[in-house]
N, C-alpha and C. Protein backbone atom coordinates (compact mmCIF):
# COMPACT_ATOMS: atom_id res chain seq x y z
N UNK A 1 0.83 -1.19 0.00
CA UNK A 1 0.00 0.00 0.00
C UNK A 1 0.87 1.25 0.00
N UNK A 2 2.35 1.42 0.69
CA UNK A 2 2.86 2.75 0.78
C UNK A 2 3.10 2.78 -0.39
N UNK A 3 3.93 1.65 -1.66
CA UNK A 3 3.56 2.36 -2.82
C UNK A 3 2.93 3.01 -4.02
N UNK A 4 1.90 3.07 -3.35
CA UNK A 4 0.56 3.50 -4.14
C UNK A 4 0.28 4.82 -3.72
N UNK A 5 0.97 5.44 -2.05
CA UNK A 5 1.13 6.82 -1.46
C UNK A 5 1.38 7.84 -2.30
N UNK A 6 1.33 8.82 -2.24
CA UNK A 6 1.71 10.08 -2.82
C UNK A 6 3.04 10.49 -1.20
N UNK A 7 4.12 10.78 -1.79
CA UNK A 7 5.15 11.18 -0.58
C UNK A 7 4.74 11.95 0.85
N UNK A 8 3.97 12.98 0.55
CA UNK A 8 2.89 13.26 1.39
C UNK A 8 2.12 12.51 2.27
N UNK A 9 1.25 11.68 1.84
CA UNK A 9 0.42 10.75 2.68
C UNK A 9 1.16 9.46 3.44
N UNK A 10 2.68 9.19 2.42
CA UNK A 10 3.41 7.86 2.94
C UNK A 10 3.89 8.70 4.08
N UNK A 11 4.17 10.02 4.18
CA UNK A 11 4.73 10.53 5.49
C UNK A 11 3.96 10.54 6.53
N UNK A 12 2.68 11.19 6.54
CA UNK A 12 1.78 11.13 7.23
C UNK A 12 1.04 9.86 8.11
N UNK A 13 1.15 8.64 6.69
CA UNK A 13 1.17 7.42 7.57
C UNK A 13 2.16 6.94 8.55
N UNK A 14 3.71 7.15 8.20
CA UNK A 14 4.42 6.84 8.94
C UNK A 14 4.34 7.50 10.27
N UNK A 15 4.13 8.70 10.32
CA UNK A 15 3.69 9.62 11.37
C UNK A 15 2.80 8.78 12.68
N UNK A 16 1.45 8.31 11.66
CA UNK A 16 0.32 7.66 12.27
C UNK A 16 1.00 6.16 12.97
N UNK A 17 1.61 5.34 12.10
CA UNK A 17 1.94 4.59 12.75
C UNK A 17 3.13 4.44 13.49
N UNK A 18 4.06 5.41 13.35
CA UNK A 18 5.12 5.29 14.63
C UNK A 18 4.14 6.10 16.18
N UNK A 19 3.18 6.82 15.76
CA UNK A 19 2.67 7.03 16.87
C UNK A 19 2.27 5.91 17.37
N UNK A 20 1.44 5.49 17.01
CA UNK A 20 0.48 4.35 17.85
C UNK A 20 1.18 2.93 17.66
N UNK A 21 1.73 2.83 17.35
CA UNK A 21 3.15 2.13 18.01
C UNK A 21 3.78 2.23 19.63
N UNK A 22 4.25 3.79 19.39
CA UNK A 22 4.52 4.12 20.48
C UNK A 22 4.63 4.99 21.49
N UNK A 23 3.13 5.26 21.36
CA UNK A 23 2.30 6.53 21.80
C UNK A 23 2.74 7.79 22.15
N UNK A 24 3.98 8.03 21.15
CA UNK A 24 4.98 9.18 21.10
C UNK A 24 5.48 8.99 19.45
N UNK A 25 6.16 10.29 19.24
CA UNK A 25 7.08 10.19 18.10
C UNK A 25 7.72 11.57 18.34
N UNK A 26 8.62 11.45 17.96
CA UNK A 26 9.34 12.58 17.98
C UNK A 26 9.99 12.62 16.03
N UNK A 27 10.38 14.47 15.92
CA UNK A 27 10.80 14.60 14.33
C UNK A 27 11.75 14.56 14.07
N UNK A 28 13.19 13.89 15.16
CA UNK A 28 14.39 13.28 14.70
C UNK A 28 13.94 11.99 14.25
N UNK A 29 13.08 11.30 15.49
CA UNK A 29 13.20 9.77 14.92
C UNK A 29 12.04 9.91 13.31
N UNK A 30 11.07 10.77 12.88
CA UNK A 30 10.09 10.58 11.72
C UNK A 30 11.09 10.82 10.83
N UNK A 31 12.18 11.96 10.90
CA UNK A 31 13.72 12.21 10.01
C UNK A 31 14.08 11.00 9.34
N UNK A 32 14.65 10.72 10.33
CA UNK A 32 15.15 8.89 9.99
C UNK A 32 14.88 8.20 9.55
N UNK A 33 13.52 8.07 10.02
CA UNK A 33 12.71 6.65 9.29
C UNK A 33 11.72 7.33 7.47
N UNK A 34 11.78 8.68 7.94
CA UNK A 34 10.71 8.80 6.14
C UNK A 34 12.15 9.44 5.36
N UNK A 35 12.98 10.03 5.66
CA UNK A 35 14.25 10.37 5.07
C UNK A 35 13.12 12.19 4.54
N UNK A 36 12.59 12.74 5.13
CA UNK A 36 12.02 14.03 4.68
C UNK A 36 12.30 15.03 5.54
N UNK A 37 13.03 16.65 5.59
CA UNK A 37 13.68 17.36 6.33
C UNK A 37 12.73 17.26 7.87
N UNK A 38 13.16 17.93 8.35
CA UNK A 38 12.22 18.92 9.37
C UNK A 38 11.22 19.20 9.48
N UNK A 39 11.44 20.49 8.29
CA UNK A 39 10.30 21.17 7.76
C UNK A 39 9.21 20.48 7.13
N UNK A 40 9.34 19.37 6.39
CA UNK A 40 7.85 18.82 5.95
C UNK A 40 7.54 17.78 7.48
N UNK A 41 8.46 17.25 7.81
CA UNK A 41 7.81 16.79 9.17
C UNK A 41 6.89 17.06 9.82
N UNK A 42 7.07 18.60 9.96
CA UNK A 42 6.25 19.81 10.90
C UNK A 42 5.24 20.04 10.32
N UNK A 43 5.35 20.37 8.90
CA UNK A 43 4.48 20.48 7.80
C UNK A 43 3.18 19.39 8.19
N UNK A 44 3.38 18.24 7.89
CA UNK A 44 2.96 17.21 8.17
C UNK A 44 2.08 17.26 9.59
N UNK A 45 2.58 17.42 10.04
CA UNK A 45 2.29 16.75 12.07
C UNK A 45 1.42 18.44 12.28
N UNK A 46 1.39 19.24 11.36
CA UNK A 46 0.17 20.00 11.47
C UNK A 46 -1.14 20.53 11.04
N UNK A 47 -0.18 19.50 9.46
CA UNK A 47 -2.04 19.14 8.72
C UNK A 47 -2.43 17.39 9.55
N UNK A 48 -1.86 16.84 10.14
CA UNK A 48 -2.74 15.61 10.48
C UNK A 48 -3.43 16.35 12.36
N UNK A 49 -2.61 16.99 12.59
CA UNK A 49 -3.40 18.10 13.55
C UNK A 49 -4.31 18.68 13.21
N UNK A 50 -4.32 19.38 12.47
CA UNK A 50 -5.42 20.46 11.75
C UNK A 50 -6.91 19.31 11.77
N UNK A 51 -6.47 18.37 10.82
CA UNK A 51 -7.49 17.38 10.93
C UNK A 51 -8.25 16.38 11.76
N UNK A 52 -7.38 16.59 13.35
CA UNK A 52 -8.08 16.54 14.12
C UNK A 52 -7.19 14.59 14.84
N UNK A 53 -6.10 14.19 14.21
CA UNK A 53 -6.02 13.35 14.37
C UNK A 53 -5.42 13.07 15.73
N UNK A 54 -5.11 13.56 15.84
CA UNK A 54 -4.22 14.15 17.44
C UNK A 54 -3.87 15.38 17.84
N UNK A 55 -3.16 15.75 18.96
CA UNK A 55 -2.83 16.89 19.55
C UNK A 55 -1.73 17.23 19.53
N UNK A 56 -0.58 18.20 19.13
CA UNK A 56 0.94 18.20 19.13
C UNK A 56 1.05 18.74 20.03
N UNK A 57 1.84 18.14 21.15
CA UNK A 57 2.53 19.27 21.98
C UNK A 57 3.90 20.05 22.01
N UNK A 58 3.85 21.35 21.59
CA UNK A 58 4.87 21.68 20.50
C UNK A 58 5.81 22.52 21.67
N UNK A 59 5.85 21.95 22.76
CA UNK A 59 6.57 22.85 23.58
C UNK A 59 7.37 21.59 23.42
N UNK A 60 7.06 20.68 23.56
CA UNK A 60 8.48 19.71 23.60
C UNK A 60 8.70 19.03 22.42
N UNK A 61 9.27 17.93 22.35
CA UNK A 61 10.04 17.54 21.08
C UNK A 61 9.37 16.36 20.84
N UNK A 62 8.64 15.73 21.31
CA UNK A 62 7.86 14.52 21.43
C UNK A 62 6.59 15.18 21.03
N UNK A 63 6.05 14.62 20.37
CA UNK A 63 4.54 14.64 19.77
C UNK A 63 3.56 13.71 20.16
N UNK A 64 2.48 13.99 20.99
CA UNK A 64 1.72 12.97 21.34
C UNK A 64 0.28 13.47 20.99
C-alpha cells in the first residue's frame, strides 16, 4: 500500500503509525525513518493536527 502513497500521505502514515506504536514520536526519529527534512515533518504533524487526528505538543520535542 505505501507504494501507491503520494510522498505526502506515505509521510503522514508513517507519522500515524510510529505514533500508535509508540504513543509518542518525535521529528528526529520521523527524520530517519521517512528520510524528509524537518520542515515537511512539521508540515505534516500539522495538517494531520489540523485534521483533528491528534494533539501536538509543541513545547516539547515529542509529539503525542
Amino acid at each position: 500500500m505505501k507504494a501507491i502513497l503520494s510522498k505526502k500521505h506515505y509521510i503522514q502514515l508513517i507519522i500515524l503509525e510510529t505514533y500508535l506504536a509508540n504513543g509518542q514520536v518525535t521529528v528526529q526519529q520521523l527524520e530517519e525513518t521517512t528520510q524528509a527534512t524537518k520542515q515537511t515533518i512539521l508540515k505534516q504533524l500539522n495538517e494531520l493536527e489540523n485534521r483533528g487526528f491528534f494533539q501536538v505538543e509543541k513545547k516539547k520535542i515529542i509529539y503525542c
